[in-house]
N, C-alpha and C. Protein backbone atom coordinates (compact mmCIF):
# COMPACT_ATOMS: atom_id res chain seq x y z
N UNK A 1 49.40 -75.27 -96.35
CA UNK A 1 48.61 -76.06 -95.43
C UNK A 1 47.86 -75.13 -94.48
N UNK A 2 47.16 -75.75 -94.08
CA UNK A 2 45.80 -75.16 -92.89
C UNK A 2 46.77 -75.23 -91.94
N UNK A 3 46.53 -73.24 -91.58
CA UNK A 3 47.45 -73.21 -90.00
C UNK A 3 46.29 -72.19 -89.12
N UNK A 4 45.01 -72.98 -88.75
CA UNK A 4 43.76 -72.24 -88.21
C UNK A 4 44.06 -72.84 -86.90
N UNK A 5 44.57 -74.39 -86.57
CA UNK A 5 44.46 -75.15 -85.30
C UNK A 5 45.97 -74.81 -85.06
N UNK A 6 46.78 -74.30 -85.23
CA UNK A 6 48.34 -73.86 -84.91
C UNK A 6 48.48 -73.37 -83.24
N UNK A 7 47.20 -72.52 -83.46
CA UNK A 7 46.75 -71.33 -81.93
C UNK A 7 46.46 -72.56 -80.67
N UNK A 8 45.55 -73.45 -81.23
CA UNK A 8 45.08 -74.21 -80.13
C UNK A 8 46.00 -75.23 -79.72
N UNK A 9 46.78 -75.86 -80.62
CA UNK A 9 47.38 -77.05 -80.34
C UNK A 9 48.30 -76.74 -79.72
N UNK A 10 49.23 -75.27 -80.08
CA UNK A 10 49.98 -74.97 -79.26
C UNK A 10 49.51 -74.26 -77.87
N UNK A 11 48.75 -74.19 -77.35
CA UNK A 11 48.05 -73.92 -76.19
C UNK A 11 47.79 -74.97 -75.22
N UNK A 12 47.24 -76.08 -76.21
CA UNK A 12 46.90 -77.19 -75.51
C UNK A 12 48.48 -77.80 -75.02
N UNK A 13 48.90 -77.83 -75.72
CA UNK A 13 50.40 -78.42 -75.54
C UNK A 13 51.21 -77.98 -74.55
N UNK A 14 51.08 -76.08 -74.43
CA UNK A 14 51.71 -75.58 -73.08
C UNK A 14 50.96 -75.71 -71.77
N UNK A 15 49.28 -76.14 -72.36
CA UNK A 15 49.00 -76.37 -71.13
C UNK A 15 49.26 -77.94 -70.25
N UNK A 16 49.20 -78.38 -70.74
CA UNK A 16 50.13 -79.94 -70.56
C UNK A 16 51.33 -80.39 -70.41
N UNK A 17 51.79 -79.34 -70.98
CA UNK A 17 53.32 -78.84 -70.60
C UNK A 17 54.28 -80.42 -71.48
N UNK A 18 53.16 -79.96 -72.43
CA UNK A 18 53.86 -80.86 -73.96
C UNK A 18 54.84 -80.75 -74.81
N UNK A 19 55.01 -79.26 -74.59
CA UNK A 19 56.00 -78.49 -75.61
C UNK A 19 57.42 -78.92 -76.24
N UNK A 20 58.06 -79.66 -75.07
CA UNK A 20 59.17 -80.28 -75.34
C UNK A 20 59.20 -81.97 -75.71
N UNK A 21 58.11 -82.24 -75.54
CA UNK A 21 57.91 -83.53 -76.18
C UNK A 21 57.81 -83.04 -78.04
N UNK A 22 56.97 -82.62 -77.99
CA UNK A 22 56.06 -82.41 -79.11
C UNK A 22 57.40 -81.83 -80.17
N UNK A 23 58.00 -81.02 -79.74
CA UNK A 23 59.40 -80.45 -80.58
C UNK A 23 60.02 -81.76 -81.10
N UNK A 24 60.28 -82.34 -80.21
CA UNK A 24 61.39 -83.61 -80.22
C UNK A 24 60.26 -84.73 -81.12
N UNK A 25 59.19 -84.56 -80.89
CA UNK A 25 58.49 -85.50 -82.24
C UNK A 25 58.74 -84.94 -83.64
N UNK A 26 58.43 -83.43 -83.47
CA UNK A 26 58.38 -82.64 -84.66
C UNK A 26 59.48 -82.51 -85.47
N UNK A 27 60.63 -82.27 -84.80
CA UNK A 27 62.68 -81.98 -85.48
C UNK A 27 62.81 -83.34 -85.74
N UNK A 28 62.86 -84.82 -84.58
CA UNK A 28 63.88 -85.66 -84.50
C UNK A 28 63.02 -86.89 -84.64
N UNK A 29 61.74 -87.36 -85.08
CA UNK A 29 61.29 -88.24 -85.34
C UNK A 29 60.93 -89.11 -86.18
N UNK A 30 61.35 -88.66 -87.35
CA UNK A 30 61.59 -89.43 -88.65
C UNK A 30 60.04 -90.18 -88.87
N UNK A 31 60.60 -91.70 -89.08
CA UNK A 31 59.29 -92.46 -89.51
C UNK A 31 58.63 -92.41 -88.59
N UNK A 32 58.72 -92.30 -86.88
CA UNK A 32 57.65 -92.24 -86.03
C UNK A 32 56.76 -91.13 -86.46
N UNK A 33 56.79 -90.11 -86.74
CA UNK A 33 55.87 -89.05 -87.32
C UNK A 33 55.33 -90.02 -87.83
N UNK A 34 55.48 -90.34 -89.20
CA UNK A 34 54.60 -90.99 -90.19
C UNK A 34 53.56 -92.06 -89.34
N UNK A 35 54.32 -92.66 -88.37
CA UNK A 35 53.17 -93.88 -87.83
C UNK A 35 52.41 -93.38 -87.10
N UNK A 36 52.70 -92.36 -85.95
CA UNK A 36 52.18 -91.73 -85.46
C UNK A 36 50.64 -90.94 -86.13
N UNK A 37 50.98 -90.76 -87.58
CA UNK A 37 50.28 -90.03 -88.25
C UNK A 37 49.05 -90.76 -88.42
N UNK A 38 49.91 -91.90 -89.15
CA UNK A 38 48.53 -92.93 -89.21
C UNK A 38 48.03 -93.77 -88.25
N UNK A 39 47.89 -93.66 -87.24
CA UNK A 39 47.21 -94.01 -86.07
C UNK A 39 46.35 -92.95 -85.37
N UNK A 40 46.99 -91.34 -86.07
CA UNK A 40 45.48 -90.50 -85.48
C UNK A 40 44.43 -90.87 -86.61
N UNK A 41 45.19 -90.82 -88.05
CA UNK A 41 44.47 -90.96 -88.77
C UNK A 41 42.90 -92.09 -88.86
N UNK A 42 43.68 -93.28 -88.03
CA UNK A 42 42.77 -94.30 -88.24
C UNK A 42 42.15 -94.12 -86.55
N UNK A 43 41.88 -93.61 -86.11
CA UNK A 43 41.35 -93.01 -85.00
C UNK A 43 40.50 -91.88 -85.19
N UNK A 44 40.24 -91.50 -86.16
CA UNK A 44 39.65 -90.53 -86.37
C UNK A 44 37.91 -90.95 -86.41
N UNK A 45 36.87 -91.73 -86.92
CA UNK A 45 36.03 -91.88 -87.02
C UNK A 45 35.91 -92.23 -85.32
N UNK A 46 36.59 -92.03 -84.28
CA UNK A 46 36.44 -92.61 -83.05
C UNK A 46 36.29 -91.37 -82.51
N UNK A 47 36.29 -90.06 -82.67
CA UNK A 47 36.53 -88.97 -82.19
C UNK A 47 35.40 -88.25 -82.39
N UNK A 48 34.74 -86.73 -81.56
CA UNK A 48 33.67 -85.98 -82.05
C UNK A 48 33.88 -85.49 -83.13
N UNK A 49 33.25 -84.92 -83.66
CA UNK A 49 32.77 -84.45 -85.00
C UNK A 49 33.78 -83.03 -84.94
N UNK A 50 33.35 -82.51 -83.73
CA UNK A 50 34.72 -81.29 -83.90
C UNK A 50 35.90 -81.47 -83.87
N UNK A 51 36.55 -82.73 -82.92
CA UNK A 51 37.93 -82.77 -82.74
C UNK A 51 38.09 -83.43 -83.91
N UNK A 52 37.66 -83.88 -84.72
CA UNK A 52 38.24 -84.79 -86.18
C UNK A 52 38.68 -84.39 -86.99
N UNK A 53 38.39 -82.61 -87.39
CA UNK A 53 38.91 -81.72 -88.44
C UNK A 53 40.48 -81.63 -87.87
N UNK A 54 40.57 -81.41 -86.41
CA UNK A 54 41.54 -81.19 -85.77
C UNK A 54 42.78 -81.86 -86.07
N UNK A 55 41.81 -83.33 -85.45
CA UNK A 55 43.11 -84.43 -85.46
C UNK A 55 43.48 -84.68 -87.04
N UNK A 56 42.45 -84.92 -88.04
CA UNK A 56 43.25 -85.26 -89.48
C UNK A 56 44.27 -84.00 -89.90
N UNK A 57 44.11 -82.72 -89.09
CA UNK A 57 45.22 -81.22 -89.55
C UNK A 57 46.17 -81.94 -89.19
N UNK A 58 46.32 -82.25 -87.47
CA UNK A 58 47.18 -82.76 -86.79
C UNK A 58 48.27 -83.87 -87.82
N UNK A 59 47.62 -85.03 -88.04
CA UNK A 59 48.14 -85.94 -89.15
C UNK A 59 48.73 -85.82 -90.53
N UNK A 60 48.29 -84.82 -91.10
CA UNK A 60 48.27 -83.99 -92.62
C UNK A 60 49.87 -83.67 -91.91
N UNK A 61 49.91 -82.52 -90.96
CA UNK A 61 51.47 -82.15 -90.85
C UNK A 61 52.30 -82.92 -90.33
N UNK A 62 52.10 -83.73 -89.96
CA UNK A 62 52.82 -84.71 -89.33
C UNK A 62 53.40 -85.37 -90.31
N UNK A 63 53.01 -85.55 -91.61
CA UNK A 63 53.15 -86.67 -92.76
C UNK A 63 54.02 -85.19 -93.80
N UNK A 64 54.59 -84.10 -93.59
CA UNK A 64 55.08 -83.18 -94.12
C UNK A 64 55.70 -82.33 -93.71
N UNK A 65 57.35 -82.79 -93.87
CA UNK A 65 58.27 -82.31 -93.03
C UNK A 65 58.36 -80.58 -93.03
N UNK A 66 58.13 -79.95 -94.48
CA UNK A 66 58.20 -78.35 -94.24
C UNK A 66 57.17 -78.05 -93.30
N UNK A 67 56.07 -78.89 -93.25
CA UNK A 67 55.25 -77.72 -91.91
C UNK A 67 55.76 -78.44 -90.73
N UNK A 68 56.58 -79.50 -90.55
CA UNK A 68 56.70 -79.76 -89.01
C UNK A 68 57.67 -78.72 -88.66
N UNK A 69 57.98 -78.56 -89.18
CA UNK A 69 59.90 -77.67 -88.98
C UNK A 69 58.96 -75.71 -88.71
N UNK A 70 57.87 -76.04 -89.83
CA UNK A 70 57.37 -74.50 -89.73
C UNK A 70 56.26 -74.62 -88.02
N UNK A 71 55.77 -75.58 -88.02
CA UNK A 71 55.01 -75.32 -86.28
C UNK A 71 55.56 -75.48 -85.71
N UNK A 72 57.07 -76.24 -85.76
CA UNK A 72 57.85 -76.13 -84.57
C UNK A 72 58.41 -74.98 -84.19
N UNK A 73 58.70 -74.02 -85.43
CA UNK A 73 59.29 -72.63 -85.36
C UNK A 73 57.87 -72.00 -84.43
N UNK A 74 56.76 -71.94 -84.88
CA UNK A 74 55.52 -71.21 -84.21
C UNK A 74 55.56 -72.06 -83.11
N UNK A 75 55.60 -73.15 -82.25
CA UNK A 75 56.07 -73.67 -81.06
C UNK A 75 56.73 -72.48 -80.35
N UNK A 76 58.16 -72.54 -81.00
CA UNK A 76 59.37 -72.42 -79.88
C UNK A 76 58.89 -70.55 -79.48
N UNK A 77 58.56 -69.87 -80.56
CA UNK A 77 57.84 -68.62 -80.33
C UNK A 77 57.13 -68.23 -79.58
N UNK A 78 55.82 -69.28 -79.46
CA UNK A 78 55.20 -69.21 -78.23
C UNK A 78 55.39 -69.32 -76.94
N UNK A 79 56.60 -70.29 -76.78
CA UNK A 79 56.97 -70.69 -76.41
C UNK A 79 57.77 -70.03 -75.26
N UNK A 80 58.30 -68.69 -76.17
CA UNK A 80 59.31 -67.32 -75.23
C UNK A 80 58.50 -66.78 -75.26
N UNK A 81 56.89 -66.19 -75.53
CA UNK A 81 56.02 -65.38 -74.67
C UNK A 81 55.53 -65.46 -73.69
């Protein structure tokens, strides 16, 4: 999978001070991921033209537990710098 928006999301996230939400979606959320997923998904034609590549990455991993477990690892990393 595409890990180009990995840098930003986790940026955006510490800057919002999301980080510990976003884990606890990513490890312990089961089917909410999935709904979650499809609600950026269907939100997407509502968004700019740049953030849309974004948000469908966003959704793609969300709907695939080896990369949630793998950005959560690149999370918690960033996370101790």
């Amino acid at each position: 999978m595409d890990q180009t928006h990995w840098e930003i999301w986790a940026r955006t996230l510490q800057q919002k001070q999301l980080t510990g939400l976003a884990l606890t979606l990513l490890e312990g959320a089961g089917p909410i991921k999935l709904i979650f997923s499809q609600i950026l998904l269907s939100c997407t034609p509502f968004v700019g033209q740049n953030q849309s590549g974004s948000w469908q990455s966003f959704a793609q991993m969300l709907e695939d537990q080896a990369e949630c477990q793998s950005f959560a690892s690149f999370l918690r990393e960033e996370k101790n710098f």
